[in-house]
Protein backbone atom coordinates (compact mmCIF):
# COMPACT_ATOMS: atom_id res chain seq x y z
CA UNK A 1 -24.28 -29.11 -32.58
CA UNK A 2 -25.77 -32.04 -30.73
CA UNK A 3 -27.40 -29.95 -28.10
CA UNK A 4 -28.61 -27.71 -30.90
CA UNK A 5 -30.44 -30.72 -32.37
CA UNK A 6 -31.43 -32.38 -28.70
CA UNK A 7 -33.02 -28.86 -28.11
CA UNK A 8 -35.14 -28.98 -31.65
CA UNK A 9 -36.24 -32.12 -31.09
CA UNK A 10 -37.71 -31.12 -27.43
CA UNK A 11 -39.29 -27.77 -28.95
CA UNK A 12 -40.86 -29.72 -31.76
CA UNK A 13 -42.21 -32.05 -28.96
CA UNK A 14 -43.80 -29.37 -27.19
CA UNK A 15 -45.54 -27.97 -30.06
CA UNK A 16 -47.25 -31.10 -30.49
CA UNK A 17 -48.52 -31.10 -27.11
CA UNK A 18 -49.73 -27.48 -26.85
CA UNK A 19 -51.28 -28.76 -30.46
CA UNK A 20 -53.16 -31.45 -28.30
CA UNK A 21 -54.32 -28.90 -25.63
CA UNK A 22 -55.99 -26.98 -28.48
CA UNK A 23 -58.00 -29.44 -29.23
CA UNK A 24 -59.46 -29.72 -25.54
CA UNK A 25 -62.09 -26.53 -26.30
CA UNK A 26 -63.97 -29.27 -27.97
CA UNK A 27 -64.20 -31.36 -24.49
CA UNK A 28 -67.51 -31.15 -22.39
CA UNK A 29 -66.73 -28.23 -19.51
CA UNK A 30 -66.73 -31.00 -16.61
CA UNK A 31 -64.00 -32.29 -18.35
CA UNK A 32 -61.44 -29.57 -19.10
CA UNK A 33 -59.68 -29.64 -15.71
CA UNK A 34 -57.20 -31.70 -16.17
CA UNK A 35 -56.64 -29.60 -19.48
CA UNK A 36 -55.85 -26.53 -17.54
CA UNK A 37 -53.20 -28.16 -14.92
CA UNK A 38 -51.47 -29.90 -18.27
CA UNK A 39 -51.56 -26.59 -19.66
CA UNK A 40 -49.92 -24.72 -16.68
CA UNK A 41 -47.70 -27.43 -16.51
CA UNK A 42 -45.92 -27.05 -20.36
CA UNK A 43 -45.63 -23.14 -19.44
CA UNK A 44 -43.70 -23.35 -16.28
CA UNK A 45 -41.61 -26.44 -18.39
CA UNK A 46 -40.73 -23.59 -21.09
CA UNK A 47 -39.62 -21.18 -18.15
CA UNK A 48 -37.64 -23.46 -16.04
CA UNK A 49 -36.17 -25.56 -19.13
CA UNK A 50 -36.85 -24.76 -22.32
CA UNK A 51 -35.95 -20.94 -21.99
CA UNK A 52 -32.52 -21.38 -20.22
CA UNK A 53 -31.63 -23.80 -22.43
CA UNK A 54 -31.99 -21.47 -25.44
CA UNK A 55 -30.14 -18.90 -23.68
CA UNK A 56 -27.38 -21.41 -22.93
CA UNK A 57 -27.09 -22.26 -26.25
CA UNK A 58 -27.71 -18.41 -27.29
CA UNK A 59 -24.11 -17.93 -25.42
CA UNK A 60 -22.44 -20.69 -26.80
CA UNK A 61 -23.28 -19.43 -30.48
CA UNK A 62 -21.94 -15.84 -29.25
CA UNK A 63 -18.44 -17.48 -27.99
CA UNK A 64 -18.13 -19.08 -31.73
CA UNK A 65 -18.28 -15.75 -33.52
CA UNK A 66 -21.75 -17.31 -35.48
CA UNK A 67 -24.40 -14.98 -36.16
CA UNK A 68 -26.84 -14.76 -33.03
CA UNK A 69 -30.17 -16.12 -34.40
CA UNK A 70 -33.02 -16.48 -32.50
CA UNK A 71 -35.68 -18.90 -34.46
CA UNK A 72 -36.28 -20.47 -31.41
CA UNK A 73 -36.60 -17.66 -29.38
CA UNK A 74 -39.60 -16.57 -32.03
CA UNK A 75 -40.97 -19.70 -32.10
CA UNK A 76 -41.70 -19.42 -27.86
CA UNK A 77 -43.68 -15.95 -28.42
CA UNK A 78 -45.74 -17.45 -31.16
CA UNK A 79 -46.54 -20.43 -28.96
CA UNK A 80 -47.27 -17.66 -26.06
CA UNK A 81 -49.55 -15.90 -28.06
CA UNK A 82 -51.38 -18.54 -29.95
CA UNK A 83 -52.00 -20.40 -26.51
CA UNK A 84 -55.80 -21.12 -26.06
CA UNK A 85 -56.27 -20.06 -22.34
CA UNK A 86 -56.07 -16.26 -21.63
CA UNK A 87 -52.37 -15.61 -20.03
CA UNK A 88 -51.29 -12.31 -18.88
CA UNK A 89 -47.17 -11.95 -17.79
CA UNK A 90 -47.08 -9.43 -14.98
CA UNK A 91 -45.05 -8.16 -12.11
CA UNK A 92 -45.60 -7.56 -8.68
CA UNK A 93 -47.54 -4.65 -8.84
CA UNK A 94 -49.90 -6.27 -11.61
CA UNK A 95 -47.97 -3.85 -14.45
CA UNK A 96 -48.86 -5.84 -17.98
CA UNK A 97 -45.17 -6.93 -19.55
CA UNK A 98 -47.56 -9.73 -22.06
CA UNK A 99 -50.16 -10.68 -23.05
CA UNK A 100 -51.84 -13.56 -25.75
CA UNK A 101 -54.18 -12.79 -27.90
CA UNK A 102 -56.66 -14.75 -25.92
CA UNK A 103 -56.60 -12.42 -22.99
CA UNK A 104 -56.31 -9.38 -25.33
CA UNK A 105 -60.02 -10.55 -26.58
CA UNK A 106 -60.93 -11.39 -22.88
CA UNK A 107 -60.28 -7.83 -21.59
CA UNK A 108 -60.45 -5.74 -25.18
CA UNK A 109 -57.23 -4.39 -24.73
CA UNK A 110 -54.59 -4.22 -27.74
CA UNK A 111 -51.04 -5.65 -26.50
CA UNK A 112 -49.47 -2.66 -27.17
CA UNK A 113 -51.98 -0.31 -24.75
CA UNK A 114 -52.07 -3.04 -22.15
CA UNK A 115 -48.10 -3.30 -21.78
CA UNK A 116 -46.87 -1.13 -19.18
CA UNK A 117 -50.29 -0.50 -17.27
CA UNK A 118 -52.01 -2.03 -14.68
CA UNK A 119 -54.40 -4.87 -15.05
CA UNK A 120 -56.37 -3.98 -12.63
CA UNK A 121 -57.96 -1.25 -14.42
CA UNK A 122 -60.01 -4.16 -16.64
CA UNK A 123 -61.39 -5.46 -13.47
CA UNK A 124 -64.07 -3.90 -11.49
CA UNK A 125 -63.64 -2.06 -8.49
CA UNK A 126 -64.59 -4.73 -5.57
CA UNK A 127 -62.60 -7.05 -6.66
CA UNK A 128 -59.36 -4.75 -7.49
CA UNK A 129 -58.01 -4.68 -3.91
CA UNK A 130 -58.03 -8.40 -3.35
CA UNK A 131 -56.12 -9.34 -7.10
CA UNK A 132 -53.23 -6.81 -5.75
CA UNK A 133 -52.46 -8.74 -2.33
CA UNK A 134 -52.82 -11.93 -4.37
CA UNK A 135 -50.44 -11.11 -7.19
CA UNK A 136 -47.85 -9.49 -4.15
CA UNK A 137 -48.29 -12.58 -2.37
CA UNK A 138 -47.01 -14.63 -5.04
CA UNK A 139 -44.31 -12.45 -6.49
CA UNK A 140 -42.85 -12.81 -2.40
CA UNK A 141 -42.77 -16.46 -3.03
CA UNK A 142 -45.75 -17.47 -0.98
CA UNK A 143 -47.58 -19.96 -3.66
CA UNK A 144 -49.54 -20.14 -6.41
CA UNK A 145 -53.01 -18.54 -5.80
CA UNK A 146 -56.26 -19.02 -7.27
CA UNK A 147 -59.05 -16.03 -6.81
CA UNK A 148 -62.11 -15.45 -8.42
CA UNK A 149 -62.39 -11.75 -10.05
CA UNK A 150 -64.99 -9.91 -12.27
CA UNK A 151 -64.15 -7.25 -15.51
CA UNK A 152 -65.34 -4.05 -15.36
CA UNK A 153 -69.14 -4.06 -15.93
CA UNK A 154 -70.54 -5.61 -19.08
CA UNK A 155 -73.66 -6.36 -21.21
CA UNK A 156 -75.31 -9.22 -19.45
CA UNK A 157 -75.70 -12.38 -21.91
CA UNK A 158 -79.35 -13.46 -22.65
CA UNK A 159 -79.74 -15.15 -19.60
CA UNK A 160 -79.23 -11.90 -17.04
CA UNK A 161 -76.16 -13.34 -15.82
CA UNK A 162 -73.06 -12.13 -15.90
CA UNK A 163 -69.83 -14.03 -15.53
CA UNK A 164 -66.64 -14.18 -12.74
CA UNK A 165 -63.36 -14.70 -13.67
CA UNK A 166 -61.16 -17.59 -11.70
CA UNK A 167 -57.52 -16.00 -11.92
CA UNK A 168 -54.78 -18.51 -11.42
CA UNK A 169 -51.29 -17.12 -10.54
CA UNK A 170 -47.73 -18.43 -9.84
CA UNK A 171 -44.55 -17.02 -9.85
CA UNK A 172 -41.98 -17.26 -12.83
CA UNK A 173 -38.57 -15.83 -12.46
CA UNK A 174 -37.10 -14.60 -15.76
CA UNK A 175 -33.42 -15.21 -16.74
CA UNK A 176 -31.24 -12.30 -16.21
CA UNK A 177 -33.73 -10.75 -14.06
CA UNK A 178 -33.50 -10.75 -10.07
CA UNK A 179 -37.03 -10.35 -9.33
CA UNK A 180 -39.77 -12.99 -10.31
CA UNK A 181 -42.68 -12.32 -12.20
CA UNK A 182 -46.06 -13.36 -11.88
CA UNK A 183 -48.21 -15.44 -14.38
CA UNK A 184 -51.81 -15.27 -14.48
CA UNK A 185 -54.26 -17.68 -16.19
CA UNK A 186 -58.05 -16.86 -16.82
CA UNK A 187 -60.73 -18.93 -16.93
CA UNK A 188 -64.60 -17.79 -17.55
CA UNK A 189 -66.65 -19.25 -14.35
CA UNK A 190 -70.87 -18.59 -14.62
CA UNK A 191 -72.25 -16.21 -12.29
CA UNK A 192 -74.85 -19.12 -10.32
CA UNK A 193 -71.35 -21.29 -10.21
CA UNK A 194 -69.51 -18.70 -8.60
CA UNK A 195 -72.02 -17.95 -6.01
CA UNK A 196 -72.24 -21.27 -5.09
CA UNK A 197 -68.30 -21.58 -5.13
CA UNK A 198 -66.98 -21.20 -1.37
CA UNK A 199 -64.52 -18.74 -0.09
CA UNK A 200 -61.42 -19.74 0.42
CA UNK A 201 -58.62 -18.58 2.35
CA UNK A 202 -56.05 -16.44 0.68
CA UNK A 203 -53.26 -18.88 1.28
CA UNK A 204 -54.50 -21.32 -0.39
CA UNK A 205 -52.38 -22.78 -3.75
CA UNK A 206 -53.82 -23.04 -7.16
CA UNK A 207 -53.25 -26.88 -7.37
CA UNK A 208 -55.51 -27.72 -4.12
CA UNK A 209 -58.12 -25.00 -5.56
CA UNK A 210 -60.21 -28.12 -7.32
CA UNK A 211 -60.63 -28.67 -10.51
CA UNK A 212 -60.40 -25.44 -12.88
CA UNK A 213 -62.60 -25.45 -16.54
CA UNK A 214 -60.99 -24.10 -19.78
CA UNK A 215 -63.40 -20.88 -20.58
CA UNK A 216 -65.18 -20.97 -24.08
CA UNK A 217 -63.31 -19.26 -26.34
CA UNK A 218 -64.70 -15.87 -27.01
CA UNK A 219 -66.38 -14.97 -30.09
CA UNK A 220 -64.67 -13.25 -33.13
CA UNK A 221 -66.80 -10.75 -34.09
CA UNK A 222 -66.18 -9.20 -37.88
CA UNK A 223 -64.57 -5.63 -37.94
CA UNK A 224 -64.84 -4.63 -41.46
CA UNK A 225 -63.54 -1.35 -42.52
CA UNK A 226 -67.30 -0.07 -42.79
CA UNK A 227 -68.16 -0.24 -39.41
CA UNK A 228 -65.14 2.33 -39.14
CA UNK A 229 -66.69 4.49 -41.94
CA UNK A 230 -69.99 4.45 -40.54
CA UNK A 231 -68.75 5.66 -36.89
CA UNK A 232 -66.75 8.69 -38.48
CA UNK A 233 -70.24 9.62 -40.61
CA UNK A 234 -71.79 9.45 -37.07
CA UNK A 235 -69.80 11.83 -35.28
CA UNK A 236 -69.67 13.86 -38.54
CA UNK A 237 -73.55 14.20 -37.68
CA UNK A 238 -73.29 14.70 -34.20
CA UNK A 239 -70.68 17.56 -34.90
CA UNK A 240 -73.15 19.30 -37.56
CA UNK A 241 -76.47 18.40 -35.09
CA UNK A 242 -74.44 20.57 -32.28
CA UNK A 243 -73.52 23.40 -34.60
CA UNK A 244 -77.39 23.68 -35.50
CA UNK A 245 -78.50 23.18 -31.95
CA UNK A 246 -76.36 26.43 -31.30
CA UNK A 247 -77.08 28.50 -34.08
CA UNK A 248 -80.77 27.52 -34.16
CA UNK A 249 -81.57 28.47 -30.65
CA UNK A 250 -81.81 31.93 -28.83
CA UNK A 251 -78.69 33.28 -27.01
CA UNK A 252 -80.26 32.95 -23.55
CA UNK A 253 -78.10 32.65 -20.37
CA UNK A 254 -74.88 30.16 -20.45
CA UNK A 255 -77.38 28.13 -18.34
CA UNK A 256 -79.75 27.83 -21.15
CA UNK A 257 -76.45 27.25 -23.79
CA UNK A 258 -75.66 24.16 -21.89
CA UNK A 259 -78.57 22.95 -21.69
CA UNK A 260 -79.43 22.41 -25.32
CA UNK A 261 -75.95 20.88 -26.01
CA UNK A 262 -76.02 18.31 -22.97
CA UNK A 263 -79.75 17.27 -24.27
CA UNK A 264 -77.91 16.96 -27.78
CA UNK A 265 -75.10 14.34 -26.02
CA UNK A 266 -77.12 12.92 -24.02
CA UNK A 267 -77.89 9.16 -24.25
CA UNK A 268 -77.11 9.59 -27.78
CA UNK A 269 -73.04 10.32 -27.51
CA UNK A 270 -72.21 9.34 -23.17
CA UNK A 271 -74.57 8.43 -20.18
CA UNK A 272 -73.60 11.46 -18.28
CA UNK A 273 -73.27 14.89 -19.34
CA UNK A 274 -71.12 17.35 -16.64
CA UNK A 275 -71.22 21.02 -17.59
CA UNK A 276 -69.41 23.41 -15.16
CA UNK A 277 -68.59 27.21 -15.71
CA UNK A 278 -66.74 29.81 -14.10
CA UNK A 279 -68.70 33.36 -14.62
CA UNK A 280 -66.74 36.65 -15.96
CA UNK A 281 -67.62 40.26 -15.96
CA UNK A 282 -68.24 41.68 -19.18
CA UNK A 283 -64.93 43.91 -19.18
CA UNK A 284 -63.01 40.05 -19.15
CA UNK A 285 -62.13 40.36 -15.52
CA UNK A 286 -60.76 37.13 -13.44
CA UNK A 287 -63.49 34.44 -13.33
CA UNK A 288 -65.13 33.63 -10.50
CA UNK A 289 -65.60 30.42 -8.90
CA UNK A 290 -66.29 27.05 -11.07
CA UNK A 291 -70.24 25.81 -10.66
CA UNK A 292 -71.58 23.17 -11.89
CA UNK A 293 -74.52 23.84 -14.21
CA UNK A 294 -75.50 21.25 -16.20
CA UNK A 295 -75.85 17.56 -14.82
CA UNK A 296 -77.37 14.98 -17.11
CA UNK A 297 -77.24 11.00 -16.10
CA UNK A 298 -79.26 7.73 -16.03
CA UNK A 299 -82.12 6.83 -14.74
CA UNK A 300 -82.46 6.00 -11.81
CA UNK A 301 -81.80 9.49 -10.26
CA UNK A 302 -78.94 9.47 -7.74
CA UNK A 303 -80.17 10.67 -4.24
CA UNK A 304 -80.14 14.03 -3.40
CA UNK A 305 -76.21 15.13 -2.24
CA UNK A 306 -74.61 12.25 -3.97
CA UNK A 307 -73.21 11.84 -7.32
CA UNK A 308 -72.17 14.26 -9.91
CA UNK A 309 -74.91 16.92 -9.38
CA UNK A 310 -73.79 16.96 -5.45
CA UNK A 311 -70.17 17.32 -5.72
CA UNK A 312 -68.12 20.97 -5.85
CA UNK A 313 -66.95 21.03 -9.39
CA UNK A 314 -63.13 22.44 -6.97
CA UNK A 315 -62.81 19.48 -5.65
CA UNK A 316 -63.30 17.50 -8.96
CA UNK A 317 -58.88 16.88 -10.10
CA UNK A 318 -59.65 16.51 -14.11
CA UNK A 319 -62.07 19.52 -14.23
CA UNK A 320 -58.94 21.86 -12.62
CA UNK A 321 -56.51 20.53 -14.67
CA UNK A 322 -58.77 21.34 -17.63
CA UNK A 323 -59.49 24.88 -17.02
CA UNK A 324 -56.00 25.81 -15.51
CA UNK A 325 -53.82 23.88 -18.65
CA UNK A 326 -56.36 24.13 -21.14
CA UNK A 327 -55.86 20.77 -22.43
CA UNK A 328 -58.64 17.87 -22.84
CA UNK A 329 -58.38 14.15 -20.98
CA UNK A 330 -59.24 10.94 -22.44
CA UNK A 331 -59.50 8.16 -19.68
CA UNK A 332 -60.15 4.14 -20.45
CA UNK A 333 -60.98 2.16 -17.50
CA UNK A 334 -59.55 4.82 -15.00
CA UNK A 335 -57.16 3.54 -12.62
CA UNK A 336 -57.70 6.25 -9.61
CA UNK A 337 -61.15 6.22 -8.33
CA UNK A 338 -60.30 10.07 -7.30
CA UNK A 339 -59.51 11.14 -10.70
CA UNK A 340 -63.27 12.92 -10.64
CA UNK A 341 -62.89 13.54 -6.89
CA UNK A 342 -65.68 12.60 -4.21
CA UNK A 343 -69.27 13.73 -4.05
CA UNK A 344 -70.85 15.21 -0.59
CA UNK A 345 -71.71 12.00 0.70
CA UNK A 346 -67.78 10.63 0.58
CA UNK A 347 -67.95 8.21 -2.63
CA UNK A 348 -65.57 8.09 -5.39
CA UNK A 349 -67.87 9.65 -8.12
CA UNK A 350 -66.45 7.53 -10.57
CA UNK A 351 -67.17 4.39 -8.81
CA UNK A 352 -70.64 5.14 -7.82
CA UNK A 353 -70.94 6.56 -11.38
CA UNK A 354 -69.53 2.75 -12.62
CA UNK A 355 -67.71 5.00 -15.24
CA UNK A 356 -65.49 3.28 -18.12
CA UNK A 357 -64.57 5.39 -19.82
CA UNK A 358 -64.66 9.62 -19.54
CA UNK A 359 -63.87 12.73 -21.86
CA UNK A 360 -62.86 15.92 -20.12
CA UNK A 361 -62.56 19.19 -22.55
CA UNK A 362 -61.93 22.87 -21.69
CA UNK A 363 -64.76 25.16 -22.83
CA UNK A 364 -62.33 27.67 -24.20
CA UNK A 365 -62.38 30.00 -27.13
CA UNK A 366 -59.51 29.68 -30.29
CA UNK A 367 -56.87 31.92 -30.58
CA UNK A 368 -57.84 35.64 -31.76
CA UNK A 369 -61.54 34.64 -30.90
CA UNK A 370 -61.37 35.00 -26.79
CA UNK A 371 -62.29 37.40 -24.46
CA UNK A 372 -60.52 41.16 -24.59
CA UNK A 373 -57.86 41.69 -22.65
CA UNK A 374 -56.19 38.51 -22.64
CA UNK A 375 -52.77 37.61 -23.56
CA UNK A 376 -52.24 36.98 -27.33
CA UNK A 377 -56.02 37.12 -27.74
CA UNK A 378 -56.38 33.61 -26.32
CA UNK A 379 -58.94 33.28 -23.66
CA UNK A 380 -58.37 31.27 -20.46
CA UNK A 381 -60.56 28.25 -20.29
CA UNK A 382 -63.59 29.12 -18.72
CA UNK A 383 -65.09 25.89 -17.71
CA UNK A 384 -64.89 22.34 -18.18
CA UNK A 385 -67.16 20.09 -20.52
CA UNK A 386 -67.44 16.12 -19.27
CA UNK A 387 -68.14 12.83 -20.16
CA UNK A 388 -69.26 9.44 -18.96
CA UNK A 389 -69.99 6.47 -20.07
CA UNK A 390 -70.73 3.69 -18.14
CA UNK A 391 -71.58 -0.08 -17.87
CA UNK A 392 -71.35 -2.33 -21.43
CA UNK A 393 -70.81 0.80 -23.36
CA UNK A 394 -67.99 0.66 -25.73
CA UNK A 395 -65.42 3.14 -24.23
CA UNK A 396 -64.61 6.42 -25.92
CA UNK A 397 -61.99 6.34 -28.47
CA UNK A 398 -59.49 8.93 -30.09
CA UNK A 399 -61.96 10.08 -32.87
CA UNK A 400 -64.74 10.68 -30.78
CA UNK A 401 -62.27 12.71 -28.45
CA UNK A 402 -61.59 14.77 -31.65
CA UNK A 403 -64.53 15.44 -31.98
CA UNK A 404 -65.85 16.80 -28.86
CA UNK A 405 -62.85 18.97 -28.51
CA UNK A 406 -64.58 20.69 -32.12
CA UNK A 407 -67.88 20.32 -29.94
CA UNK A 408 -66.41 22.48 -27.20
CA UNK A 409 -64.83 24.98 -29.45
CA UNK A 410 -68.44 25.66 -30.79
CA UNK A 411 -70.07 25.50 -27.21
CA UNK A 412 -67.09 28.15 -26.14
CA UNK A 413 -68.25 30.47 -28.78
CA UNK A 414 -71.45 30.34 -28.22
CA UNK A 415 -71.06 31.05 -24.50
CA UNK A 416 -69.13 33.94 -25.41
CA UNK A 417 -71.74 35.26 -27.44
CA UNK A 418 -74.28 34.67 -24.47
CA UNK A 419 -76.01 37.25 -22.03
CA UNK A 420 -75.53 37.17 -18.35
CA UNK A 421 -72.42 34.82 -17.86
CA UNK A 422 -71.34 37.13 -14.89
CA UNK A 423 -74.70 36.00 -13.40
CA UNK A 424 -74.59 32.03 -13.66
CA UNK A 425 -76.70 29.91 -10.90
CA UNK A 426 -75.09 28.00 -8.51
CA UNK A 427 -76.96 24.94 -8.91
CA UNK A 428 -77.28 22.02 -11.95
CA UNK A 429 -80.06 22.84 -14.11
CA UNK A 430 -82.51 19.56 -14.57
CA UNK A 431 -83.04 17.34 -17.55
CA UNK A 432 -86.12 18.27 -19.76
């Protein structure tokens, strides 16, 4: 009983101090270093004290045949996630096992997505390679390290600049568990600061890194229920604006089909529109080859060869999968660069692309409203409609993935209803 109320006394102790760091967001930015070592400080003191003491006592309560409790236990994760500095709890291979809220809002990521995947799909490409050897490093027992990172691209503020991420990590070795894990603290560093910042070598430990600044904590922007509404009545449009587009216009070639629904998505709905199509023979014969038709992106052009327009739409993983299963891909911040395969020059299209986010849909007709002489009346998927969007753009969610799947099911039929789809061009057709 004593070392039940010994143990209260400490936790109530520490809440007070985490209730002092709180307060430091108010303190000038010079002077929130010290903040940030105090701050790692009280979170290895609840893993290398606090924590096996509660499991101590945990046991002991177990042994006396008393209902196992665990107030205390609740009380940690509430102090984890109401911490003011972004912490992520990870293992070696950077896998998310927690998160606060305050790097949930740092990353947009919900706890629940982000557990069990990588963080290094929130950060951007260059700097990907470099937070992996770092986090191993650690999790072998090497140090703490301290590395500067960025997220995947985002809106630049009003000044043009965008900011780095400092990412502080040291190992933490869970009870019960034979393997340490990895803690990471974020901190916001400006973009002119972190140019001027030195390199340092990878072996060097967080606490002879220099001072480190508590970021500003992000702003809470309002998500009332009719910003919801008011996406569904957009896609609602877009879905009804696509229908019209097809019923509106000629048949024309599959060519010309495209066309007028990758103008429709365009800019409007994702930054690049991918349209590839395997011809048939009008008897519903084995399609041919997969060619890409329709490629609409950003200005500035790509060079000629590179990109999306000068890839092989075979070598392209997500478009296959599509037209040989027949079922559509969402992708958030993909982890594999390859996922879209490599242009003719050799780049990752989705890196040179800078996509975050991507839809992949089959263009195939509903059951009982294929092609003759297929199976059951369903036709095979006969090509592949994609999506990109890229930079600040908020990434596609489930809705919107609805919906172009009821896109493509119009686009299908309206393909099948076109002339001359045994006769497709080999080439992408331009934007008007």
């Amino acid at each position: 009983m004593g070392e039940s109320i010994d143990f209260g006394a400490e936790l109530a102790d520490f809440r007070n101090r985490v209730a002092e760091l709180q307060s430091a967001r108010s303190l000038p930015s010079e002077e929130r270093g010290a903040a940030l070592d105090t701050a790692l400080f009280e979170l290895q003191h609840v893993a290398d004290v606090l924590w096996p003491r509660f499991e101590k006592l945990s046991a002991a309560s177990a042994r006396d045949g008393t209902p196992r409790e665990n107030p205390e236990l609740r009380l940690l994760r509430g102090l984890f996630q109401r911490l003011p500095l972004p912490v992520v709890l990870m293992d070696r291979t950077t896998v998310v096992r927690r998160l606060n809220a305050a790097a949930g809002e740092l990353f947009a990521l919900r706890a629940g997505y982000a557990t069990g995947r990588a963080l290094t799909g929130a950060l951007a490409h260059d700097t990907r390679a470099a937070f992996r050897s770092q986090v191993a490093a650690v999790a072998r027992g090497e140090g703490s390290r301290s590395l500067l990172v960025r997220r995947m691209p985002e809106p630049a503020p009003d000044g043009g600049e965008r900011s780095a991420l400092r990412a502080t990590l040291t190992a933490l070795r869970p009870p019960d568990e034979q393997r340490p894990a990895v803690l990471a603290v974020f901190q916001t560093v400006p973009a002119g600061e972190a140019e001027r910042e030195p390199r340092r070598a990878p072996g060097r430990a967080a606490g002879r890194a220099g001072p480190l600044r508590l970021p500003a904590p992000p702003p809470r922007l309002p998500r009332p229920d009719l910003a919801e509404v008011s996406r569904n009545a957009e896609l609602m449009d877009l879905v009804d604006d696509m229908a019209a587009a097809l019923l509106a216009g000629p048949a024309g070639s599959p060519e010309d089909v495209l066309g007028r629904a990758a103008r429709l998505l365009h800019g409007r709905f994702a930054d690049w529109v991918i349209a590839d199509l395997a011809p048939v023979t009008d008897g519903g014969g084995t399609p041919g080859p997969l060619r890409r038709l329709v490629v609409l992106g950003p200005d500035p052009r790509p060079e000629p060869g590179t990109g999306p327009a000068g890839q092989d739409p075979a070598d392209c993983p997500l478009v296959l999968d599509a037209v040989r299963d027949g079922v559509p891909a969402l992708r958030v911040r993909p982890e594999d660069p390859d996922a879209f395969g490599r242009d003719a020059s050799g780049a990752a299209v989705l890196v040179s692309a800078r996509v975050t986010s991507l839809l992949c849909v089959p263009l195939c007709p509903p059951p009982g409203e294929g092609r003759a002489g297929t199976a059951g009346g369903t036709a095979a998927p006969s090509g592949a409609l994609t999506l990109f969007r890229t930079g600040g753009r908020r990434a596609f969610e489930m809705a919107e993935a609805g919906a172009v799947h009821r896109m493509a099911r119009h686009l299908s039929l309206a393909l099948g209803r076109s002339a001359g789809r045994d006769t497709a061009p080999a080439g992408p057709a331009s934007p008007a």
